[in-house]
Protein backbone atom coordinates (compact mmCIF):
# COMPACT_ATOMS: atom_id res chain seq x y z
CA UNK A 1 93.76 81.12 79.15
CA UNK A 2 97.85 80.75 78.66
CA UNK A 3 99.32 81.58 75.56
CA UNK A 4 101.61 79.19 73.87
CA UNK A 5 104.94 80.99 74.60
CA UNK A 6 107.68 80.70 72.59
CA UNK A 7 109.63 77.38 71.86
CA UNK A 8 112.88 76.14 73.49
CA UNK A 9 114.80 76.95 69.87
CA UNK A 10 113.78 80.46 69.74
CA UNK A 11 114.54 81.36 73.90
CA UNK A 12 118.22 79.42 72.64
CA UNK A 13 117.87 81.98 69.59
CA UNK A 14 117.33 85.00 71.39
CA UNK A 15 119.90 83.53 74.15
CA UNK A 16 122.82 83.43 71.21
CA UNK A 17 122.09 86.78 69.99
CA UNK A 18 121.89 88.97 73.45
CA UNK A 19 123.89 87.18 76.04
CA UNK A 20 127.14 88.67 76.59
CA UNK A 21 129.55 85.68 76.52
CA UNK A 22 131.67 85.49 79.12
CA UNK A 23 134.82 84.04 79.74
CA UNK A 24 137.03 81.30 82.47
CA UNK A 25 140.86 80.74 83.23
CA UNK A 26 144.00 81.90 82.06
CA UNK A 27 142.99 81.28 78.33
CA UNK A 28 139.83 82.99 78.83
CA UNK A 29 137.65 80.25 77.31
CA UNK A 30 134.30 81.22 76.34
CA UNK A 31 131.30 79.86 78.68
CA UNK A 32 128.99 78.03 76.64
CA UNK A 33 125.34 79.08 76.75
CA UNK A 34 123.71 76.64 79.55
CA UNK A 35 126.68 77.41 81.64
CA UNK A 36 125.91 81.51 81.32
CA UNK A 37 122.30 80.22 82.12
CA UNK A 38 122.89 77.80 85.01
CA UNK A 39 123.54 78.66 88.74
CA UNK A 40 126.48 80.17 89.61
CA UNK A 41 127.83 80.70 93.65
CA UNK A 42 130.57 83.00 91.76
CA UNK A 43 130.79 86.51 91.09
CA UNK A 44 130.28 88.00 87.50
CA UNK A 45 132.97 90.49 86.07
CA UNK A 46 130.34 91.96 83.10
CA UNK A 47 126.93 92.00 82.59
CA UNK A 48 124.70 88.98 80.98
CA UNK A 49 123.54 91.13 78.54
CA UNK A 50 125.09 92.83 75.70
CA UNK A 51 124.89 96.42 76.33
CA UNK A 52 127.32 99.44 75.73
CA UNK A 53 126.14 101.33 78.82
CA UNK A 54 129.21 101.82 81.39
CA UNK A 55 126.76 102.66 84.41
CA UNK A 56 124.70 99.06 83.32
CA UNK A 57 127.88 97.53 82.57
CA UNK A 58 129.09 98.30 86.44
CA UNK A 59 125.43 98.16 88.10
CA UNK A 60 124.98 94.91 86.74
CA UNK A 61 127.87 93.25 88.58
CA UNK A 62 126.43 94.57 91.81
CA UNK A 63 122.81 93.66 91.22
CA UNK A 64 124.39 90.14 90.87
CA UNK A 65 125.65 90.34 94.32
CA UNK A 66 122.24 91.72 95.76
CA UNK A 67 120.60 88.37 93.61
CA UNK A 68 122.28 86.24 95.51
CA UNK A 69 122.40 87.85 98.60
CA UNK A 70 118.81 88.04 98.57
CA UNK A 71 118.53 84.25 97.84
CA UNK A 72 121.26 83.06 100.49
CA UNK A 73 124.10 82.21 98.54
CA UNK A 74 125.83 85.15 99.06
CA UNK A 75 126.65 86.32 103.09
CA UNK A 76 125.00 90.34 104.09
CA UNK A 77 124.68 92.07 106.82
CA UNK A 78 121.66 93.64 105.06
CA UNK A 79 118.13 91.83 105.98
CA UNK A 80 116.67 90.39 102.93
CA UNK A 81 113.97 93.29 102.77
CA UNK A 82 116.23 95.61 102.55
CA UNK A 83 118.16 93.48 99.47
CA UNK A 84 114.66 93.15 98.03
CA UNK A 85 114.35 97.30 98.18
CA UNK A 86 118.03 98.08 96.91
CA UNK A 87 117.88 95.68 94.13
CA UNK A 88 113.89 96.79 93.16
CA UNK A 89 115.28 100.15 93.78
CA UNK A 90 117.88 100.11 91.45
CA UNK A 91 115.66 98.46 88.30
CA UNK A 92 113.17 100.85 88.61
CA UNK A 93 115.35 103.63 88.76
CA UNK A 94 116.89 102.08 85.90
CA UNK A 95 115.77 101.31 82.80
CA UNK A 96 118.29 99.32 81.22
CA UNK A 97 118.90 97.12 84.25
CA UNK A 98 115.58 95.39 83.91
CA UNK A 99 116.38 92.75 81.30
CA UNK A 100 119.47 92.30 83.52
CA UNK A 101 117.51 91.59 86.73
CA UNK A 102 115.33 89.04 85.14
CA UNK A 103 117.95 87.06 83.02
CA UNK A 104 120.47 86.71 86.89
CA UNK A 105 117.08 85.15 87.94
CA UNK A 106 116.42 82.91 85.22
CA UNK A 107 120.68 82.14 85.66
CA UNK A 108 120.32 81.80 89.39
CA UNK A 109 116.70 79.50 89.45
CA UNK A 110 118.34 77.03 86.90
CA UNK A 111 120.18 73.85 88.05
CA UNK A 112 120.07 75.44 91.62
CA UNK A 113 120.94 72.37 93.97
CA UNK A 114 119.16 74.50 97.01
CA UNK A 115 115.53 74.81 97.06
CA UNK A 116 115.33 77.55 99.58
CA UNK A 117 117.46 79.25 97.28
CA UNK A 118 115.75 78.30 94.46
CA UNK A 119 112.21 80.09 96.11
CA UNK A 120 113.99 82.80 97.05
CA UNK A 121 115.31 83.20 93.63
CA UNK A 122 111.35 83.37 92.29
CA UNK A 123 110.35 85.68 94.95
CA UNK A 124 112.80 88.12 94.28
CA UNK A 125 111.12 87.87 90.55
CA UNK A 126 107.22 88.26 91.88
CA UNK A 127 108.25 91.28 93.87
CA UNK A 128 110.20 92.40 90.75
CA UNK A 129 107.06 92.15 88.23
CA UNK A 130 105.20 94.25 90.42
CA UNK A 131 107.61 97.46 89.86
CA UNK A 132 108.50 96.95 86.66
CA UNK A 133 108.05 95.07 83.04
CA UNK A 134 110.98 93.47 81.05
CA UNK A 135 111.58 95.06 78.10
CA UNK A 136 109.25 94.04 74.87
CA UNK A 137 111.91 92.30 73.31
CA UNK A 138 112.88 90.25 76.20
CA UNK A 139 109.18 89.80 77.48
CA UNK A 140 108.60 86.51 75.59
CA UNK A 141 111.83 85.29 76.70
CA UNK A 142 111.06 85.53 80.14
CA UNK A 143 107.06 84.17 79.49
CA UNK A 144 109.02 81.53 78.32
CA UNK A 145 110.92 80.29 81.05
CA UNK A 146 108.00 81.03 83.69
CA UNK A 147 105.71 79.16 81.99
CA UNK A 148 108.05 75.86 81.89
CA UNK A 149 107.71 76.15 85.12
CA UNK A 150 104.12 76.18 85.62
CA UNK A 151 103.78 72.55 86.83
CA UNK A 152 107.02 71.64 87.45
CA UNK A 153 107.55 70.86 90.83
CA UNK A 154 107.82 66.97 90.24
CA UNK A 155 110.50 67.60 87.37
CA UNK A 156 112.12 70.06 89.77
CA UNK A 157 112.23 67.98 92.77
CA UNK A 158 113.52 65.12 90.49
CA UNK A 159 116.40 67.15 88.82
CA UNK A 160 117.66 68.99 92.24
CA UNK A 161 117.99 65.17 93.82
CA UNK A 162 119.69 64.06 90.66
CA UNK A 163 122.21 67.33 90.89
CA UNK A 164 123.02 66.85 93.76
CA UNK A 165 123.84 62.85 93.71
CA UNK A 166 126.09 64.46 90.65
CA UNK A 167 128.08 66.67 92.73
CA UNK A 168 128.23 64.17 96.20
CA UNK A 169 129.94 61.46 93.61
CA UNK A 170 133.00 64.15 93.04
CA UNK A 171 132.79 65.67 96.09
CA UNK A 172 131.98 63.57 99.93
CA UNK A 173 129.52 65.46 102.04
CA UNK A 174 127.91 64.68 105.20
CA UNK A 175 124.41 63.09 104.91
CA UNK A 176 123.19 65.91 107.17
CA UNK A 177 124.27 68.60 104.07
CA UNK A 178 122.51 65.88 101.73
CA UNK A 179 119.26 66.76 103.04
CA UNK A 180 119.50 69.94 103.50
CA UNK A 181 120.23 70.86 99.80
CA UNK A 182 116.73 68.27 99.13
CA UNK A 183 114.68 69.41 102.01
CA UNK A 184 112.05 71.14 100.24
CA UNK A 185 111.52 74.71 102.14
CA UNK A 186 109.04 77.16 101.17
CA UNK A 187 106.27 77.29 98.53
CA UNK A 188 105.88 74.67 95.72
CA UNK A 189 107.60 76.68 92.41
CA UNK A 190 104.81 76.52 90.60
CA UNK A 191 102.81 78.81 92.66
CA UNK A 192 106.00 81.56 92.12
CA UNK A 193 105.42 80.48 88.37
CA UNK A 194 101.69 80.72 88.30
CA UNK A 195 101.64 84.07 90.07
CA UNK A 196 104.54 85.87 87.60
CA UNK A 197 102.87 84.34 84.84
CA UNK A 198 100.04 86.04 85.45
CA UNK A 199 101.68 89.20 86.87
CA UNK A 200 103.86 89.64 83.97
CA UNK A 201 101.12 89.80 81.54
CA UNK A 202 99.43 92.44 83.86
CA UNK A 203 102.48 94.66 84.31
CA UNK A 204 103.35 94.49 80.26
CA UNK A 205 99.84 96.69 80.13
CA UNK A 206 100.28 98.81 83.46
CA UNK A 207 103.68 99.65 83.19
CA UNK A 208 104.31 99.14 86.54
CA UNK A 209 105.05 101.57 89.51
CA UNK A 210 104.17 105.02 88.58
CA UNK A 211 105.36 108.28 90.16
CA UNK A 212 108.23 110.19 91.78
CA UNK A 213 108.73 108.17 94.67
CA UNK A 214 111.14 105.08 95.33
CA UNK A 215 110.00 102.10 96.63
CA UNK A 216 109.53 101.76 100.04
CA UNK A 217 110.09 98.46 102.34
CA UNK A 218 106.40 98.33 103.06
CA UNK A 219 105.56 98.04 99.38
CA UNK A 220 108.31 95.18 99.01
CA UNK A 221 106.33 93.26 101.97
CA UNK A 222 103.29 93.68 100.41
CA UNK A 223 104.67 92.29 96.66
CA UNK A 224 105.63 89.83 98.47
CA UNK A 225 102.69 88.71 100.47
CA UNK A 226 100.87 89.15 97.32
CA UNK A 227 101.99 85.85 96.10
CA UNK A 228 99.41 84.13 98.29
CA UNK A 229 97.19 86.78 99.12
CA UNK A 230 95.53 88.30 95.73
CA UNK A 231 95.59 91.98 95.62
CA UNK A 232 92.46 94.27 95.57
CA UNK A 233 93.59 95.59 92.46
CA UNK A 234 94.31 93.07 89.39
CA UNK A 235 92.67 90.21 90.59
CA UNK A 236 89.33 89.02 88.82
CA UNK A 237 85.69 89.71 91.17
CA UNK A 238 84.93 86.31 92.47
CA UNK A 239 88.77 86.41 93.72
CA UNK A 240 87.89 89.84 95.33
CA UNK A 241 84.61 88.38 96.94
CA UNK A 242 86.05 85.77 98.32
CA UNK A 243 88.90 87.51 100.15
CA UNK A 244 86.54 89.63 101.89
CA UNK A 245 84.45 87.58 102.87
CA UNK A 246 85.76 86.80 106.28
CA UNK A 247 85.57 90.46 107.31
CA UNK A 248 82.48 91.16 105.11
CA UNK A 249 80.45 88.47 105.13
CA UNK A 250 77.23 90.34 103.91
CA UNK A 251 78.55 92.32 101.60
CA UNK A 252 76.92 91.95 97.85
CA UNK A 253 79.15 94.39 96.42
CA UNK A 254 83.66 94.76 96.46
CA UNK A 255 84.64 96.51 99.91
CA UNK A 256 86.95 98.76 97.74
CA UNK A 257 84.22 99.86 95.06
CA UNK A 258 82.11 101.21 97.85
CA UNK A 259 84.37 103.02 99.58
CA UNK A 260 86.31 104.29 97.58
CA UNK A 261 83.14 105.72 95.68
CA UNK A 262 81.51 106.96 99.41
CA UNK A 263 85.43 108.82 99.87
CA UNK A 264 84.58 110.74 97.01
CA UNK A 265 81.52 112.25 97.86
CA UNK A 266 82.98 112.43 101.37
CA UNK A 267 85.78 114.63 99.68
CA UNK A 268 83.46 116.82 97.65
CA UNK A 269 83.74 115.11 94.28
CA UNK A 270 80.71 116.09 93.26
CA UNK A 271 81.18 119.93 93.44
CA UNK A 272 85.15 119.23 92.32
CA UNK A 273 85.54 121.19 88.63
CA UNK A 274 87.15 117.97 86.40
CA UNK A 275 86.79 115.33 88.69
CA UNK A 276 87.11 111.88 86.97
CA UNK A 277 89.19 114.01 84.19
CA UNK A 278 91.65 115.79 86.59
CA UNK A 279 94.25 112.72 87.75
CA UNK A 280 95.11 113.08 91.02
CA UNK A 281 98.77 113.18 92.37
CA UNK A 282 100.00 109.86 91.32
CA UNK A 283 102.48 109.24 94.68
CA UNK A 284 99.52 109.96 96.38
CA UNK A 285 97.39 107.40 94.50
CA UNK A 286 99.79 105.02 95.10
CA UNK A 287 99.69 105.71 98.50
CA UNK A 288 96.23 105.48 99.34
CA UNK A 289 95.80 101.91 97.21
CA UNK A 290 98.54 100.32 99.53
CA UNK A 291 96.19 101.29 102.16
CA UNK A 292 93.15 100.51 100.74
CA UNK A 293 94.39 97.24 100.09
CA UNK A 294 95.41 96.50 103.78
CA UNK A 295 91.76 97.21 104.18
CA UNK A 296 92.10 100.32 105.21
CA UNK A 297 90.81 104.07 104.62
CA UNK A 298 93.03 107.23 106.00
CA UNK A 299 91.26 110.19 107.40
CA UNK A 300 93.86 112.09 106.03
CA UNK A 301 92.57 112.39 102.42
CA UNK A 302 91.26 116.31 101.50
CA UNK A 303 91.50 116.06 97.68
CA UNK A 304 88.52 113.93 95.68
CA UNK A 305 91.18 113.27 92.93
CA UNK A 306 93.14 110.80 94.74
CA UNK A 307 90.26 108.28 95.47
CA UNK A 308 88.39 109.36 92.10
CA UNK A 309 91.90 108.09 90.65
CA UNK A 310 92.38 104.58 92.74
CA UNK A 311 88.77 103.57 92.10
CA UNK A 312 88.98 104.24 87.52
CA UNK A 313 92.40 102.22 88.18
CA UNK A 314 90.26 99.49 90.40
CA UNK A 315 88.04 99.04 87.29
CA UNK A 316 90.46 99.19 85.01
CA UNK A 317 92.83 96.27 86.26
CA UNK A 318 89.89 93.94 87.13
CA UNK A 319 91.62 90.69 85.63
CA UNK A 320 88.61 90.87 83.56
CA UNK A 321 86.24 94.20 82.75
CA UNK A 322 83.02 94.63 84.67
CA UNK A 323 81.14 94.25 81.48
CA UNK A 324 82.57 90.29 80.65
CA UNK A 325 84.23 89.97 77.01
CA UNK A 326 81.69 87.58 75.87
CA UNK A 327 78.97 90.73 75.76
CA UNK A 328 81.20 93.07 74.10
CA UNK A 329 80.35 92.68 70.28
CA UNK A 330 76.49 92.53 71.95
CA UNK A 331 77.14 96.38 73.61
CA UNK A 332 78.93 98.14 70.56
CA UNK A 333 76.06 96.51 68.70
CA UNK A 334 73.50 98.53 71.08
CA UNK A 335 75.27 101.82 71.29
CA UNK A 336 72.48 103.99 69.86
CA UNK A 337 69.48 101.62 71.35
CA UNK A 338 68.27 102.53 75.24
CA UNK A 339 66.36 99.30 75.65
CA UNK A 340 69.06 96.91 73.84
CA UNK A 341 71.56 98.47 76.32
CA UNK A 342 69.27 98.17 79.29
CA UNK A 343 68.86 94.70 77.99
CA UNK A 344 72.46 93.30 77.82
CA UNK A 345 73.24 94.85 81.47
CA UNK A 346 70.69 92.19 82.11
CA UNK A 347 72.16 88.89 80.81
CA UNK A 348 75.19 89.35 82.97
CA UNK A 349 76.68 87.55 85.77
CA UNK A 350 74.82 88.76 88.63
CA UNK A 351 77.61 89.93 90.35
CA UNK A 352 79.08 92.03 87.05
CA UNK A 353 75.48 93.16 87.41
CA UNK A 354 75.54 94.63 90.51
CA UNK A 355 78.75 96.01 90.32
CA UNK A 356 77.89 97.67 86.71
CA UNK A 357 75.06 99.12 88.56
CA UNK A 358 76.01 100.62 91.12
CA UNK A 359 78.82 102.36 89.18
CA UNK A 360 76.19 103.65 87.17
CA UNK A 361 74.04 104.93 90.02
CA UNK A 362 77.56 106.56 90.89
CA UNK A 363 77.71 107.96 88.04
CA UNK A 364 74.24 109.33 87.32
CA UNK A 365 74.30 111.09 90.65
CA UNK A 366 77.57 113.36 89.06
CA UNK A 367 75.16 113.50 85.72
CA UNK A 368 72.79 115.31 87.37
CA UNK A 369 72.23 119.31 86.56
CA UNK A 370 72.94 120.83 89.38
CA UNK A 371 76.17 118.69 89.71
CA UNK A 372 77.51 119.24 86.21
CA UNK A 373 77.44 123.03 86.37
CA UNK A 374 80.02 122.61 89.11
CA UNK A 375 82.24 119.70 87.37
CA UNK A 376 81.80 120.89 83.77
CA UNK A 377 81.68 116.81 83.34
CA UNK A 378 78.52 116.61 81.81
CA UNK A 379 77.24 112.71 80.90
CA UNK A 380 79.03 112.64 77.62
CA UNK A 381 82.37 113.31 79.48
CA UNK A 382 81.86 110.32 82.46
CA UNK A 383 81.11 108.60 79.56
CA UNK A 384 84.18 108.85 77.71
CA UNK A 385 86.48 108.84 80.94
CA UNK A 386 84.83 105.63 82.11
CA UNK A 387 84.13 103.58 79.18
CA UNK A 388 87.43 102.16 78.66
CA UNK A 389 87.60 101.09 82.43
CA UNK A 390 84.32 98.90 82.01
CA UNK A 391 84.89 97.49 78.07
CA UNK A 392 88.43 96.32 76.53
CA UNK A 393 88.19 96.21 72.83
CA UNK A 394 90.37 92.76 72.04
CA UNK A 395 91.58 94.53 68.44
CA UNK A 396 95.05 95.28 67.48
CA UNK A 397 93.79 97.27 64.55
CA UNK A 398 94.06 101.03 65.10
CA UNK A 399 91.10 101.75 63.12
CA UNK A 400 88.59 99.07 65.00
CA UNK A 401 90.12 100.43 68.49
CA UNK A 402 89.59 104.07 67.03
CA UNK A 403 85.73 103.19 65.82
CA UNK A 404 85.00 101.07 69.65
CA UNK A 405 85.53 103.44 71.55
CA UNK A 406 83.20 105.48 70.36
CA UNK A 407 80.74 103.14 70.46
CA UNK A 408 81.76 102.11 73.83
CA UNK A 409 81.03 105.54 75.11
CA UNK A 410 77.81 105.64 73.58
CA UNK A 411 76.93 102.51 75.11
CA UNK A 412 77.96 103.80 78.43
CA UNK A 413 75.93 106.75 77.81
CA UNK A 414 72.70 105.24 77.23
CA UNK A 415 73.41 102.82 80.95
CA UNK A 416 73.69 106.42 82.31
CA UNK A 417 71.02 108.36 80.92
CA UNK A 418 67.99 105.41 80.95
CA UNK A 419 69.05 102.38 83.32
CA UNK A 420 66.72 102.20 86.67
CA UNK A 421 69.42 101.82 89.09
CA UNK A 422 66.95 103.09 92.07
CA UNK A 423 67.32 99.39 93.79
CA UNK A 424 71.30 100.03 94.32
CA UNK A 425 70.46 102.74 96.96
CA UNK A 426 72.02 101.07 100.75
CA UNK A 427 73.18 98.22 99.13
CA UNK A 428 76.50 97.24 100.41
């Protein structure tokens, strides 16, 4: 379900209050707002921003160069990869150049008369979203925009064609420049819009790329060819399902649940003191679930951690939790009853059934005795490191979120300790 985002007064609010004004000719004339906000084939001489940084202030002028580089308008002897990389690069690295990045792309996808340019322009913003989050303050701003955009591609169609019959009055062009300025190349702008929409709301929670490492090229290509091809990770079951099911067409369970659970009792996971507790190295992590989502599994892996790690993160960005909201209220309700817990793992979707139980057949085999002794992560520790990877308490209150989750590991407990997952065993 979308949000209502905020109106077109408050983004011209906010817009009033943070852009840093610039200024044109010899009497330095102050650009007016939808100016500052409308394409621009131009350099910039300061930021769009307000900001008192002298790094941002100088970075920011640059990053516009690499914005419209990467969209075309700008010439670069640099491929558009590596434009995606440096630009990426720099607002990771950088917190204060996020905001920044994300209001030259708002400035460079409005009024643009190109549409190549204009996709471009919202690529550059999906492969953005998946490194990094605007700030809080800016977040709605940008929710905004994207969702205006949502299904637009009439409206946008409409206003390039009128644009550019604006501009051929003052200025002659040749019919063959006409069309290429309206020639519609690339994907409709409401899929770019559609997929940030739902990206930005995903990174606002994740935080975006962890770790030590800068972003590589490959990771670019695969933002990008996440656009049309949903991710392992983030994307809801049924989307997860159905991408695999040309290369696993028999499959009742997620590719990347079971293997990524068979890796870690490959690796040793169940003898491994802390595993499920003990992160492993994040670079590493983010490593492997590039791979794993290329479908593919590296014999190079010696450490449990690092696929105990990738699969808690699979469950925990499912676009929605293994256990459905809908049977949340029913589970904390149950906590402390074995056969009212047993129950509700019944009533669910029978795919959020058979995923629920096989984790828990996972699980139970690390509960056993002879396991735990070498862990120390008896069943009332999987409980607690799993529960909030299979239910997501919808409160804002402190004290309700503080109260849940100890239900919700309760809950889990009793799946663990009493439900009959025998009829999991070689299912695939």
């Amino acid at each position: 379900t979308l949000r209502k985002p905020i109106s077109q007064s408050s983004m011209a609010d906010w817009a009033s209050k943070n852009l840093n004004m610039h200024t044109q000719g010899i009497f330095r004339r102050r650009i007016s707002i939808s100016n500052m906000l409308s394409w621009n084939g131009g350099s910039i001489k300061k930021p769009m921003l307000i900001t008192s940084n002298r790094t941002i202030k100088k970075e920011a002028c640059e990053m516009f160069k690499l914005v419209q580089s990467y969209m075309g308008d700008r010439q670069t002897r640099m491929d558009r990869n590596h434009v995606a990389l440096v630009t990426v690069t720099k607002g990771w690295s950088m917190q204060g150049l996020r905001d920044e990045l994300y209001i030259q792309l708002i400035r460079q996808t409005t009024d643009n008369m190109c549409y190549r340019s204009l996709a471009w322009g919202w690529e550059l913003m999906a492969i953005s979203l998946a490194f990094f989050s605007p700030s809080p303050k800016f977040q709605s701003y940008l929710e905004g925009y994207i969702y205006r955009h949502l299904d637009s591609d009439e409206k946008i169609a409409q206003h390039i064609k009128e644009l550019v019959d604006l501009k051929n009055k003052k200025i002659t062009k040749s019919r063959k420049k006409r069309k290429q300025n309206t020639e519609d190349e690339g994907l409709p702008i409401s899929t770019y819009a559609k997929y940030c929409y739902r990206k930005l709301h995903k990174v606002a929670v994740t935080g975006g790329k962890k770790g030590l490492r800068k972003p590589t090229v490959e990771e670019i290509t695969h933002a990008r060819n996440a656009i049309l091809t949903p991710s392992l990770f983030g994307s809801s079951l049924e989307e997860i399902m159905l991408r695999q099911q040309d290369m696993y067409p028999g499959n009742k369970l997620p590719w990347v649940q079971t293997q990524l659970s068979q890796q870690v009792l490959a690796l040793g996971g169940e003898q491994t003191e802390g595993i499920f507790r003990i992160p492993g190295d994040i670079d590493e992590v983010n490593a492997l679930k590039l791979q794993v989502d290329q479908w593919r599994i590296p014999n190079s892996l010696s450490d449990p951690n690092i696929p105990a790690s990738l699969l808690k993160l699979w469950y925990r960005e499912l676009e929605e939790p293994v256990i459905p909201q809908q049977f949340y209220k029913e589970c904390i309700s149950n906590y402390e009853n074995p056969d009212a817990a047993v129950a509700v793992v019944q009533l669910l979707p029978e795919l959020n059934r058979l995923v629920l139980c096989y984790l828990i057949h996972f699980l139970q085999i690390f509960a056993q005795p002879s396991n735990v002794g070498r862990t120390k992560m008896d069943v009332n520790n999987l409980a607690m490191v799993m529960a909030p990877n299979c239910l997501r308490c919808q409160s804002d209150d402190p004290r309700v979120i503080f109260e849940n989750t100890r239900k919700e590991m309760s809950f889990l407990r009793m799946l663990i300790v009493h439900l009959d997952t025998s009829f999991i065993k070689g299912l695939v």
